[in-house]
N, C-alpha and C. Protein backbone atom coordinates (compact mmCIF):
# COMPACT_ATOMS: atom_id res chain seq x y z
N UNK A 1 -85.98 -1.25 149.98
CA UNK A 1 -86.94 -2.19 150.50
C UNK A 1 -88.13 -1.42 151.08
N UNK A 2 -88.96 -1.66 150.92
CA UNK A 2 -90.57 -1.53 151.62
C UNK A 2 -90.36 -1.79 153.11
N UNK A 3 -91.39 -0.56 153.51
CA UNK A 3 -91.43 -1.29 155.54
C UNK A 3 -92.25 -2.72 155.52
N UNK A 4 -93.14 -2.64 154.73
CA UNK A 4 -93.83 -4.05 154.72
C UNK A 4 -92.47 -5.29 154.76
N UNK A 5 -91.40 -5.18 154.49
CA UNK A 5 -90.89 -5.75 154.28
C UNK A 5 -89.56 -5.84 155.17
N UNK A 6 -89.39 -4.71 155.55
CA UNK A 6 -88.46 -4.55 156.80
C UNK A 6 -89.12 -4.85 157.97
N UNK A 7 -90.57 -5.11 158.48
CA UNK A 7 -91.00 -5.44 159.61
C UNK A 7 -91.10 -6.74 159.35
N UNK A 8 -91.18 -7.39 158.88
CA UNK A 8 -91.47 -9.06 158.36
C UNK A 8 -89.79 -9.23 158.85
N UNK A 9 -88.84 -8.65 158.77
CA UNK A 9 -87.67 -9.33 159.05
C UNK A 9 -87.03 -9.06 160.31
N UNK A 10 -86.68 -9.90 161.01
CA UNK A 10 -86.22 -10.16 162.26
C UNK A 10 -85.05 -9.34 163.08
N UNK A 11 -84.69 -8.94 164.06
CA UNK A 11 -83.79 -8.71 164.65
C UNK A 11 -82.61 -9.09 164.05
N UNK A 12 -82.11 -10.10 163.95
CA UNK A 12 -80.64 -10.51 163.52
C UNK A 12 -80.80 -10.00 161.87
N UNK A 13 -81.57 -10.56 161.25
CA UNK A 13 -81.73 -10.31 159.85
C UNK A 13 -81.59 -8.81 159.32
N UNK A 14 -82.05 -7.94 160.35
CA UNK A 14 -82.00 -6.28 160.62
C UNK A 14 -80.58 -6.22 160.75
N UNK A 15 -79.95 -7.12 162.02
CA UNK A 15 -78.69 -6.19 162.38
C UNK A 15 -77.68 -6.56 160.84
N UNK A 16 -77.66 -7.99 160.49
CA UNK A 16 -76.94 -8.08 159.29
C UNK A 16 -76.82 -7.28 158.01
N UNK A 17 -78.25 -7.00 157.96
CA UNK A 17 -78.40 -5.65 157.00
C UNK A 17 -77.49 -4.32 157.30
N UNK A 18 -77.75 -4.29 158.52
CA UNK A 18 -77.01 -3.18 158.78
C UNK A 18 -74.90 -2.86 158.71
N UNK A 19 -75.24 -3.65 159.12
CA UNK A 19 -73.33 -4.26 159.24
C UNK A 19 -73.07 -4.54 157.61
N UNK A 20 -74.00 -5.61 156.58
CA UNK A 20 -73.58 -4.69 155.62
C UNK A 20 -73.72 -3.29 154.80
N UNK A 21 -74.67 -2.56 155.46
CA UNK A 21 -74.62 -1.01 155.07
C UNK A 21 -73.32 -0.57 155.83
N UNK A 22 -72.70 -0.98 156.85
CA UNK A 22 -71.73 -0.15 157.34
C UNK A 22 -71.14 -0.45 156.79
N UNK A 23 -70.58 -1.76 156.75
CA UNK A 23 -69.35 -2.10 155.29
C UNK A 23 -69.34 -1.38 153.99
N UNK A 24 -70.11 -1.36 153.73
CA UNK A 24 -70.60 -0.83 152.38
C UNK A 24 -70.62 0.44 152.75
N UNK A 25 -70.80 1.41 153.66
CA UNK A 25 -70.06 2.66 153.74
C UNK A 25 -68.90 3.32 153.97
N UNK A 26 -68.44 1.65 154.70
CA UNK A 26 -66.84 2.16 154.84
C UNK A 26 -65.87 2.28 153.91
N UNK A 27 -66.53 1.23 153.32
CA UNK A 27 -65.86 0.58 151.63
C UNK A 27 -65.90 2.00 150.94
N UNK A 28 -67.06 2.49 150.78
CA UNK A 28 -67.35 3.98 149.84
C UNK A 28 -66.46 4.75 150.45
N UNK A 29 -66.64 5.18 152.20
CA UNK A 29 -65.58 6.40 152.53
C UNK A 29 -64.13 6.59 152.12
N UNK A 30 -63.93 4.74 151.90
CA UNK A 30 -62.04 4.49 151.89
C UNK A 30 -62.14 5.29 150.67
N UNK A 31 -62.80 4.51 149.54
CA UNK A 31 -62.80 4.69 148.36
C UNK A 31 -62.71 6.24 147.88
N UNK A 32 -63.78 6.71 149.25
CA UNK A 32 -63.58 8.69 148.51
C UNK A 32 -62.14 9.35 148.82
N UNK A 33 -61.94 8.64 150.11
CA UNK A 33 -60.87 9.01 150.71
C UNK A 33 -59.48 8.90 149.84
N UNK A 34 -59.55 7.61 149.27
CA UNK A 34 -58.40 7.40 147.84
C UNK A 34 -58.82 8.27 146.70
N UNK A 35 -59.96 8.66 146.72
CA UNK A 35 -60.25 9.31 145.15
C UNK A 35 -59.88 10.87 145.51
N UNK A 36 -59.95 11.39 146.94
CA UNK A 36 -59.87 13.29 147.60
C UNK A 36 -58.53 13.34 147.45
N UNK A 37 -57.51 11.86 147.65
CA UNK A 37 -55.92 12.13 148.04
C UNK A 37 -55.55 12.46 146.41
N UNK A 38 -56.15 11.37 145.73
CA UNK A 38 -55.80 11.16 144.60
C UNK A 38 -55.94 13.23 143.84
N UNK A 39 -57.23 13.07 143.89
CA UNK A 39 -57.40 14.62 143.61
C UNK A 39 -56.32 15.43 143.75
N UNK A 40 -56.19 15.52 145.79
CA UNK A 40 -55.69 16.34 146.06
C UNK A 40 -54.00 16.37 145.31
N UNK A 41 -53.70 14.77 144.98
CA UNK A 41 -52.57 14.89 144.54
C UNK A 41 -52.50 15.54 143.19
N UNK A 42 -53.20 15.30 142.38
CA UNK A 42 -53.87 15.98 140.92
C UNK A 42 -53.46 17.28 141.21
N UNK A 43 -53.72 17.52 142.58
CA UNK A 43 -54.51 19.49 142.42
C UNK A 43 -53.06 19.62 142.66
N UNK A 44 -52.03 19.73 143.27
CA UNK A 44 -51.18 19.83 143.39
C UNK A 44 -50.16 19.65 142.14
N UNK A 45 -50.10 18.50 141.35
CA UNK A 45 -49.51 18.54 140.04
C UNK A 45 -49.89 19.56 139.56
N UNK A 46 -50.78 19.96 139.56
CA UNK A 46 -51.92 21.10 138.37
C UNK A 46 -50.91 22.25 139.09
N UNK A 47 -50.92 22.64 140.35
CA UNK A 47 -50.67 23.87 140.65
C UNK A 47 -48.89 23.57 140.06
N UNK A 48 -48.40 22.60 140.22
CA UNK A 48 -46.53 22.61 139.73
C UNK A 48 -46.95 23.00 138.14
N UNK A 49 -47.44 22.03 137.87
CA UNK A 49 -47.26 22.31 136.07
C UNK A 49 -47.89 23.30 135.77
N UNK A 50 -48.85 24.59 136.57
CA UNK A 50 -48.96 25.80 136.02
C UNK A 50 -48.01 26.83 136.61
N UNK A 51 -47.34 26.31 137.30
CA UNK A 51 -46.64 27.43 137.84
C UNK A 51 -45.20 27.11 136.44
N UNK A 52 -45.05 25.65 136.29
CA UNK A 52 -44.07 25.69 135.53
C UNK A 52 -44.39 26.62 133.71
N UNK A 53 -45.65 26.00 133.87
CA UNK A 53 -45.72 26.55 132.35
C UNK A 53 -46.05 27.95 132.30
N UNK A 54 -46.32 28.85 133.64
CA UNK A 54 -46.34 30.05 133.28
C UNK A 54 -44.94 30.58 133.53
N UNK A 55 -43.99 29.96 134.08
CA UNK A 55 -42.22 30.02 133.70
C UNK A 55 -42.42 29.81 132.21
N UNK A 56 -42.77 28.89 132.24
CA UNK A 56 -42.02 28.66 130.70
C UNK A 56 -43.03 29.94 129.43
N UNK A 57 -44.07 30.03 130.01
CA UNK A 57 -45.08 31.21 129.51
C UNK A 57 -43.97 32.63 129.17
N UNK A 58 -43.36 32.75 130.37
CA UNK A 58 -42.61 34.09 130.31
C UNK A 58 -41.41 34.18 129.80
N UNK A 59 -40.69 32.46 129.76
CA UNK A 59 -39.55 32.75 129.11
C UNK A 59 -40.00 33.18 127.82
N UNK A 60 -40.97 32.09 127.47
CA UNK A 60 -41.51 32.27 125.84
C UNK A 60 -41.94 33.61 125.48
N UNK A 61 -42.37 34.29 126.07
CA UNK A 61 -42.74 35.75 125.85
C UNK A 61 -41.49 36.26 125.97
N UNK A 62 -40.48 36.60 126.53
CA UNK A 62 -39.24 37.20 126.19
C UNK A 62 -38.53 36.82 125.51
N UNK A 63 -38.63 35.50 124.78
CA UNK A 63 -38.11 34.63 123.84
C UNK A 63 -38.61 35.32 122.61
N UNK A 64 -39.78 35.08 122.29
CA UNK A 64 -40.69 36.31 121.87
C UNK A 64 -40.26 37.43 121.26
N UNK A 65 -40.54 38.10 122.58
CA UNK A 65 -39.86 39.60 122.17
C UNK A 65 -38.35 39.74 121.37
N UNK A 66 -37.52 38.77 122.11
CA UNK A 66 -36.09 39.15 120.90
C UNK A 66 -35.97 38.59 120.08
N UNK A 67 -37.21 37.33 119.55
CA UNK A 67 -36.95 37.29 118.11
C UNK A 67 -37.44 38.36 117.46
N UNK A 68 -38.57 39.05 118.30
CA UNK A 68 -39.24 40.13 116.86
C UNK A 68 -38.20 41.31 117.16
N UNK A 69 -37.28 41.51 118.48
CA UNK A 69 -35.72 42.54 118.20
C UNK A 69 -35.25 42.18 117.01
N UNK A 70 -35.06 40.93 117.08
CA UNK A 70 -33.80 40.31 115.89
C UNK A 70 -34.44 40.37 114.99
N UNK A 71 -35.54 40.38 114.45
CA UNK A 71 -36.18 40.70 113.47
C UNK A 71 -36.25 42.03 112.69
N UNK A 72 -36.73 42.53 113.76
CA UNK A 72 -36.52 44.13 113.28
C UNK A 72 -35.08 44.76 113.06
N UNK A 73 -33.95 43.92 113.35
CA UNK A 73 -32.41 44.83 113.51
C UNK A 73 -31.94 44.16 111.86
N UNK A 74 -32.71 42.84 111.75
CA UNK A 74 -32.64 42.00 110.78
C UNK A 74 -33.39 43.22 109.43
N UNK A 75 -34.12 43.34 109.55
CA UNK A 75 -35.10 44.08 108.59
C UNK A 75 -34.05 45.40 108.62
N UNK A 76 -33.51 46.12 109.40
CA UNK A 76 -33.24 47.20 109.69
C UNK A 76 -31.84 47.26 108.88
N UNK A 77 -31.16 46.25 108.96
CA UNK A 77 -29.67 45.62 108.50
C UNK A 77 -30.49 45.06 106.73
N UNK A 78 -30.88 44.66 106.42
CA UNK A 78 -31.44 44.71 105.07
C UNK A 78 -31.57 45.70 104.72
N UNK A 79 -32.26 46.60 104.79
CA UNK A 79 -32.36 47.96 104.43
C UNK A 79 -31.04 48.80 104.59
N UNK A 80 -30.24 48.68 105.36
CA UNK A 80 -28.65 49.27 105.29
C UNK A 80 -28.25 48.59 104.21
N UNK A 81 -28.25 47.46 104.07
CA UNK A 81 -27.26 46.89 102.92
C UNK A 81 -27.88 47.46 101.65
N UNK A 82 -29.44 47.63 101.91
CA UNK A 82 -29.97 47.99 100.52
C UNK A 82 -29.23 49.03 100.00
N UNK A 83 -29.32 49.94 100.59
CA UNK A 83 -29.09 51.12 100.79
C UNK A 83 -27.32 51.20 100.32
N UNK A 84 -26.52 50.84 101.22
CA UNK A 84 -24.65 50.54 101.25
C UNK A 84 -24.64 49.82 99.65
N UNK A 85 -25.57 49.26 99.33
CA UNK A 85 -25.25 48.69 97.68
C UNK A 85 -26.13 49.40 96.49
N UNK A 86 -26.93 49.82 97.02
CA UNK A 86 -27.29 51.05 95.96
C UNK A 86 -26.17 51.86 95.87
N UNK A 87 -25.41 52.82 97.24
CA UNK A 87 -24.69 53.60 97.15
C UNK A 87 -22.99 53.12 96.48
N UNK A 88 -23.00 51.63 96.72
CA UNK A 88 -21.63 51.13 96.24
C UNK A 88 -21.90 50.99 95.32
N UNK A 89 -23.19 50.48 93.75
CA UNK A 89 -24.14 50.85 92.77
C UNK A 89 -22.87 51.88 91.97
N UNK A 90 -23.69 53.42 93.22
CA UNK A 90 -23.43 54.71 92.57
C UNK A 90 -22.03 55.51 92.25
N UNK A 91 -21.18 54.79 93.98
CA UNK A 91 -20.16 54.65 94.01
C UNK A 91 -19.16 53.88 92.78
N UNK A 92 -19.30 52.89 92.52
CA UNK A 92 -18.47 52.17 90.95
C UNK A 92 -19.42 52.93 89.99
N UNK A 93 -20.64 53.80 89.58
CA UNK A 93 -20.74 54.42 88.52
C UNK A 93 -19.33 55.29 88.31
N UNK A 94 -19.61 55.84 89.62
CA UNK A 94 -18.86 57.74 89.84
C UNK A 94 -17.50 57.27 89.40
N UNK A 95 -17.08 56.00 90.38
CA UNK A 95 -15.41 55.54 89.75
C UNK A 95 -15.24 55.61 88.40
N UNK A 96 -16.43 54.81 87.82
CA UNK A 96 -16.25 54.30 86.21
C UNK A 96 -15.98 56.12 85.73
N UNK A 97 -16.92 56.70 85.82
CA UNK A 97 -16.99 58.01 85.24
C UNK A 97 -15.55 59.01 85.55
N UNK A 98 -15.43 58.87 86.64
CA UNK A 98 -14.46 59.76 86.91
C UNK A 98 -12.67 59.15 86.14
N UNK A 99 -12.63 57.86 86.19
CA UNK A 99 -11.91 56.85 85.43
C UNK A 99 -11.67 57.23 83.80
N UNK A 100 -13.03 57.52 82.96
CA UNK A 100 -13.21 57.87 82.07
C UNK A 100 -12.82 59.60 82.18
N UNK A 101 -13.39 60.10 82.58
CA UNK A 101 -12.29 61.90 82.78
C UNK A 101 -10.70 61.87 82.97
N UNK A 102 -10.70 61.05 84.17
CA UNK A 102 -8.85 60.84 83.90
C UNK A 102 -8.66 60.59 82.41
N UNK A 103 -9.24 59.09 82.19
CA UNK A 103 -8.38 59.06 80.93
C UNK A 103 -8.37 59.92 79.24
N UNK A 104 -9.23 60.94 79.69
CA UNK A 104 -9.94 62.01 78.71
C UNK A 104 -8.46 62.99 78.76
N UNK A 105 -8.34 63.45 80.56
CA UNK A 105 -7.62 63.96 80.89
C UNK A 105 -6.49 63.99 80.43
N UNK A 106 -5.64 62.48 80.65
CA UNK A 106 -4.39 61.74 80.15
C UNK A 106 -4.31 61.96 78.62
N UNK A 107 -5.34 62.06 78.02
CA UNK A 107 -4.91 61.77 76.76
C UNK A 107 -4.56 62.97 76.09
N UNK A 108 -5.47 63.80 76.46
CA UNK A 108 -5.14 65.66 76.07
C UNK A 108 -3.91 65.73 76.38
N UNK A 109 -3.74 65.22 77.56
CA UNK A 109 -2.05 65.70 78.26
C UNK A 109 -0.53 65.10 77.18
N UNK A 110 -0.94 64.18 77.13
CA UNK A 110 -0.27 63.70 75.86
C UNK A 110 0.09 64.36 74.94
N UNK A 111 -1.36 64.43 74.34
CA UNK A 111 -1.54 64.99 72.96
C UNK A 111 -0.41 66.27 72.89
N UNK A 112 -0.71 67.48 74.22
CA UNK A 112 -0.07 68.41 74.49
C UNK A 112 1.31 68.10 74.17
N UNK A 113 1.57 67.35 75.52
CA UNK A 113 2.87 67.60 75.31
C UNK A 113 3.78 66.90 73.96
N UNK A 114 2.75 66.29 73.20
CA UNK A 114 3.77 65.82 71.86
C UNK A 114 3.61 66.93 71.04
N UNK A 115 2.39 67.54 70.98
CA UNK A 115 2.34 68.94 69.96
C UNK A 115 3.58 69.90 71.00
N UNK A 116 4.07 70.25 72.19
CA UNK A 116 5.08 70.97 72.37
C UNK A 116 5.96 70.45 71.97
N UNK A 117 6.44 69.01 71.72
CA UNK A 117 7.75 68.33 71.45
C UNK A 117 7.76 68.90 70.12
N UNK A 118 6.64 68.67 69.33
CA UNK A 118 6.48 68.51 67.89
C UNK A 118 7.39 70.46 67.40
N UNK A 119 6.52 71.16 68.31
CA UNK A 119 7.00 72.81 68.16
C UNK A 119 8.43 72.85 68.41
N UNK A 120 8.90 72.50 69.42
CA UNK A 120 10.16 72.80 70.03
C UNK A 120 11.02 72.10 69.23
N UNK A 121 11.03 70.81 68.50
CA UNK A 121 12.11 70.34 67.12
C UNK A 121 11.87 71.29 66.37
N UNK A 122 10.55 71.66 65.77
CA UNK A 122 10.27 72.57 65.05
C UNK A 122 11.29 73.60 65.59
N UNK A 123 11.23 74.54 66.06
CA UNK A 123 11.62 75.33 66.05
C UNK A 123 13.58 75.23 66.80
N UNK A 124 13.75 74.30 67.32
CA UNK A 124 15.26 73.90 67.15
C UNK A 124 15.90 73.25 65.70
N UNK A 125 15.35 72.87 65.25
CA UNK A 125 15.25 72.74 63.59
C UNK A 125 15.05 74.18 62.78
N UNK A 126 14.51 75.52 62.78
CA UNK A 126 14.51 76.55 62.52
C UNK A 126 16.16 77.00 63.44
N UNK A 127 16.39 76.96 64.40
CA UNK A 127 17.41 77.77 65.07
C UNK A 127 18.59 77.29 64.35
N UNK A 128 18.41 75.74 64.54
CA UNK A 128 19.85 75.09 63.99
C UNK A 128 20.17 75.66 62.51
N UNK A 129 19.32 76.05 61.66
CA UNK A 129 19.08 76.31 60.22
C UNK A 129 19.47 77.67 59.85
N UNK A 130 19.06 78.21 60.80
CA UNK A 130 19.78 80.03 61.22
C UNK A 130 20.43 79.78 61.47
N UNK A 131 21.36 79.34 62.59
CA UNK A 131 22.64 79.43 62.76
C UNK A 131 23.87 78.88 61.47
N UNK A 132 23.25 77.55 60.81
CA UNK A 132 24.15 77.13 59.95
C UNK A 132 24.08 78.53 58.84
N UNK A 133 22.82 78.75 58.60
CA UNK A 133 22.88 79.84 57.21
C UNK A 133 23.79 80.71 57.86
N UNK A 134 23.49 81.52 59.20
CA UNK A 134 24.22 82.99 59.64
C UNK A 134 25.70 82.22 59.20
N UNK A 135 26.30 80.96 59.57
CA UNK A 135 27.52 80.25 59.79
C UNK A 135 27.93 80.50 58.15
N UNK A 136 26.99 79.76 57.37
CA UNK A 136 27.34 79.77 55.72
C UNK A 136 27.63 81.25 55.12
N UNK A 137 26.95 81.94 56.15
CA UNK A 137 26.94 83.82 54.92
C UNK A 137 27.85 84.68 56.16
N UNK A 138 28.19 84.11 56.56
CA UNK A 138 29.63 84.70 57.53
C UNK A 138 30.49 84.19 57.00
N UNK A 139 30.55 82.79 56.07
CA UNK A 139 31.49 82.08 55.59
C UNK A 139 32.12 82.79 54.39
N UNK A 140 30.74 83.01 53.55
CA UNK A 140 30.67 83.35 52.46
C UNK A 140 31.51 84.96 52.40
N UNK A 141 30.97 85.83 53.24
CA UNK A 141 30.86 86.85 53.92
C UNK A 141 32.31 87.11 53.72
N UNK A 142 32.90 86.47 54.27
CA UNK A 142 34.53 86.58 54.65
C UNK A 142 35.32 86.05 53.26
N UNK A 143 34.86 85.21 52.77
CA UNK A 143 35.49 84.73 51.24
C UNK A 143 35.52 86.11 50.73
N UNK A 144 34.52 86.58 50.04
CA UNK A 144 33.62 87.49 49.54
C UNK A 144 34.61 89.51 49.83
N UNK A 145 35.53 89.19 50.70
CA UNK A 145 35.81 90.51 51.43
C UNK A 145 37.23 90.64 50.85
N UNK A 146 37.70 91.17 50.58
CA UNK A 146 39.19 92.41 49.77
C UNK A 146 39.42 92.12 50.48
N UNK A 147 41.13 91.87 50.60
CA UNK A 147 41.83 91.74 51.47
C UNK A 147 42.12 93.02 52.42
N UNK A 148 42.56 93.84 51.77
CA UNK A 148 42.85 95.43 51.80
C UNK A 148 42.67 96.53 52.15
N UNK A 149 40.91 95.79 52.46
CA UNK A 149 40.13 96.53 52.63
C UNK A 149 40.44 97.53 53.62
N UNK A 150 39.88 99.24 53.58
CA UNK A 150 40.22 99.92 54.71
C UNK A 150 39.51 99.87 56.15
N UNK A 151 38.32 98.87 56.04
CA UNK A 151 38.17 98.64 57.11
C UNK A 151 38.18 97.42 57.82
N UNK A 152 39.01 96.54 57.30
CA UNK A 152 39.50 95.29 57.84
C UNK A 152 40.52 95.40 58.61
N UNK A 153 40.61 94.91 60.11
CA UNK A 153 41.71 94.87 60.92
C UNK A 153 42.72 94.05 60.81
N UNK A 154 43.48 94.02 60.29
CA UNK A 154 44.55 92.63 59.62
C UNK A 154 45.29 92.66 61.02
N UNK A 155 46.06 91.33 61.56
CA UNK A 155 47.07 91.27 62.64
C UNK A 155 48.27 91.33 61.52
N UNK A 156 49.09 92.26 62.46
CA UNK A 156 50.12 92.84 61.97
C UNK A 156 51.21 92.19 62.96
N UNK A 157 52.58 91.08 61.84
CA UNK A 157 53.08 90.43 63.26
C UNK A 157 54.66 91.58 63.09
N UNK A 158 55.31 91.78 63.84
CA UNK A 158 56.98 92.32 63.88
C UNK A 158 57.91 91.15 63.64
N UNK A 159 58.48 91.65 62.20
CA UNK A 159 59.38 90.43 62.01
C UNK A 159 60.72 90.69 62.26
N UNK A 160 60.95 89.76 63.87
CA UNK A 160 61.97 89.92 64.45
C UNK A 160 63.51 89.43 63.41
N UNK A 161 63.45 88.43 62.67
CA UNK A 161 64.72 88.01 62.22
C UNK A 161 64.60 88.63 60.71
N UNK A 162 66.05 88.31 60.00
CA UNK A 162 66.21 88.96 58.95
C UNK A 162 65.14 88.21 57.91
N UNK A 163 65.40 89.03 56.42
CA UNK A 163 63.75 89.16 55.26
C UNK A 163 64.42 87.51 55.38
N UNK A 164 62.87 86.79 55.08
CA UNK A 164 63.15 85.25 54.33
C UNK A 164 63.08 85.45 52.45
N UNK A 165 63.81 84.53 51.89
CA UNK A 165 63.81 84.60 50.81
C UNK A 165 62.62 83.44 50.23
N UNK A 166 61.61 84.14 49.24
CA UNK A 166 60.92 83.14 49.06
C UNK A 166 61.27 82.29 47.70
N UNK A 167 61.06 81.06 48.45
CA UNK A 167 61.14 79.74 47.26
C UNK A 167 59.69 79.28 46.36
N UNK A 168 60.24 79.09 45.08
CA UNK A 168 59.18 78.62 44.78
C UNK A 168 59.32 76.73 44.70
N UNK A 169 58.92 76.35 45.09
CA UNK A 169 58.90 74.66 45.71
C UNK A 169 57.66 73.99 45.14
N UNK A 170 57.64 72.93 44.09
CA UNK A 170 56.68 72.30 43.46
C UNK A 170 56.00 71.78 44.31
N UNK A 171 54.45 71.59 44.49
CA UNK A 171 53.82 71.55 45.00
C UNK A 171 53.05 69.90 44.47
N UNK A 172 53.36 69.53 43.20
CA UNK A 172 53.22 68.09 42.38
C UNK A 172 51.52 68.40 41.82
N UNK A 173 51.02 70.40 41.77
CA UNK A 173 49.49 70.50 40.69
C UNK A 173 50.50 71.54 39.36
N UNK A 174 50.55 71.10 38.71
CA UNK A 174 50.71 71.36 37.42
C UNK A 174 49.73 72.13 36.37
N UNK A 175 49.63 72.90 36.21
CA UNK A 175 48.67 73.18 35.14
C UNK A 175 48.95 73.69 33.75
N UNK A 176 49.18 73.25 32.52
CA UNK A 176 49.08 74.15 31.43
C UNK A 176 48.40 75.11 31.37
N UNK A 177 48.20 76.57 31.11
CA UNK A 177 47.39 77.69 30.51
C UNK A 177 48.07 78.21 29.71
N UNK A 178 47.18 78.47 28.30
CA UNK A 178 48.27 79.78 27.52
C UNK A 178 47.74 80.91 28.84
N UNK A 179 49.23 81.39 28.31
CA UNK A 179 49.69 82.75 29.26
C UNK A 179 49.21 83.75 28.09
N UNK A 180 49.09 85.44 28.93
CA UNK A 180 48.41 86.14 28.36
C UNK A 180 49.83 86.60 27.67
N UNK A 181 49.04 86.93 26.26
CA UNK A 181 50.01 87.47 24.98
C UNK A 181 50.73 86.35 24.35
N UNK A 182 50.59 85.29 24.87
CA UNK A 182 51.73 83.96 24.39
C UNK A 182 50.73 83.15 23.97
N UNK A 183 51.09 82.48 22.88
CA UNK A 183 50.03 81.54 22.13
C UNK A 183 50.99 79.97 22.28
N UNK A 184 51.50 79.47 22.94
CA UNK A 184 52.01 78.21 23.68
C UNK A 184 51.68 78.15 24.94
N UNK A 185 52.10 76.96 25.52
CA UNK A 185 51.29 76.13 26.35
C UNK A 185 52.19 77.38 28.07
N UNK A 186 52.03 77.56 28.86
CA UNK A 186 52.72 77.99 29.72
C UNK A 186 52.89 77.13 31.28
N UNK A 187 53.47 76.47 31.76
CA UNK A 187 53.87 76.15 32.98
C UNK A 187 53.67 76.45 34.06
N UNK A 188 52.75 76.57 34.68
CA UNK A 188 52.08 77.41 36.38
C UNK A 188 52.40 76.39 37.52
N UNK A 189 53.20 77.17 38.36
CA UNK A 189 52.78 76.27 39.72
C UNK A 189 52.69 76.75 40.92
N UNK A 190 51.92 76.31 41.48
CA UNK A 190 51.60 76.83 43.04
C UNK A 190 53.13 76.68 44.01
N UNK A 191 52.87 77.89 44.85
CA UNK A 191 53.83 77.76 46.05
C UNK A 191 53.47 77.93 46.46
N UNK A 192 54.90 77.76 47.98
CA UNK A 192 54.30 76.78 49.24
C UNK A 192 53.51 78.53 50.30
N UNK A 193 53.82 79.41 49.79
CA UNK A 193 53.00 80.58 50.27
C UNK A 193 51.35 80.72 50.08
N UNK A 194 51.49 80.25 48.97
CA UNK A 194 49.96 80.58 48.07
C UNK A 194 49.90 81.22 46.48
N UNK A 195 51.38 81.59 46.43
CA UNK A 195 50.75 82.29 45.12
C UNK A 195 51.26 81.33 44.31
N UNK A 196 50.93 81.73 42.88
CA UNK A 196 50.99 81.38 42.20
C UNK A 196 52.03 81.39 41.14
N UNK A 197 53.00 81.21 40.88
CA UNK A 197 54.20 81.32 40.52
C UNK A 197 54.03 80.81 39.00
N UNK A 198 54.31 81.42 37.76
CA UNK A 198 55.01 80.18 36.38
C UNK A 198 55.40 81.33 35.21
């Protein structure tokens, strides 16, 4: 309002003005007064929920950190296995190979010992063959030898009882031969000694 216009108005008309400016300031003070609490209550949430979220800031950062541990033990453990299965890889080569030498091994061994079997009939088949021949020409050997001979050791027995008389006793072999100087049939027969009796 203009003073032109505030002096034109009266005492009471003044004080009413005024009483409502005081109202109207008290009204505003309440009003700041609800809006400073309000704040102040604000400022206070603000300070909980940063104190909480820089908790939760730090769990998350150590949360953080052991996933990228577990990460790296993770990465670290991949690379072992790489590694443990390349070498288990090299490992079933070496088996396979060394598997294959045994059975290289085994089979020579075999082979061997059937070529010794094969020698050793062989040559027990030679022994047995010597011995029967030495057996046959010792046989022969002894057929083959004079009775009489002066260097044959004959057993000589002592005949305790009186001479036996020898019989000649048919033996049931018969043979015809002309006899020497006789031109008919002649009668031969073995006895029970050996000779030859007719």
């Amino acid at each position: 309002m203009a003073d032109k216009e505030l002096r034109k108005l009266n005492r009471r008309e003044l004080l009413k003005m005024l009483l409502v400016q005081c109202e109207e300031t008290e009204r505003l003070q309440q009003e700041s007064d609800e809006i400073r609490e309000q704040f102040d209550t604000m400022a206070e949430s603000y300070e909980r929920l940063k104190k909480k979220l820089d908790l939760k800031d730090a769990r998350l950062n150590a949360k953080d950190a052991q996933i990228a541990e577990l990460k790296q033990q993770i990465e670290d453990m991949k690379k072992s296995k790489a590694i443990e299965l390349e070498e288990a890889g090299s490992i079933a080569e070496a088996a396979i190979r060394i598997n294959g030498v045994f059975e290289a091994a085994q089979r020579a061994a075999e082979q061997y010992l059937m070529n010794v079997r094969e020698l050793s009939e062989r040559e027990a088949a030679k022994e047995s063959g010597k011995k029967k021949l030495r057996a046959h020409t010792a046989v022969k050997a002894e057929e083959n030898q004079i009775p009489f001979e002066p260097g044959r050791i004959s057993g000589i027995r002592k005949k305790s009882g009186p001479p036996r008389t020898r019989q000649v006793v048919s033996m049931g072999l018969q043979s015809k031969t002309p006899a020497e100087g006789s031109e008919g049939s002649h009668l031969m027969m073995p006895a029970a000694s050996g000779d030859v009796h007719g």
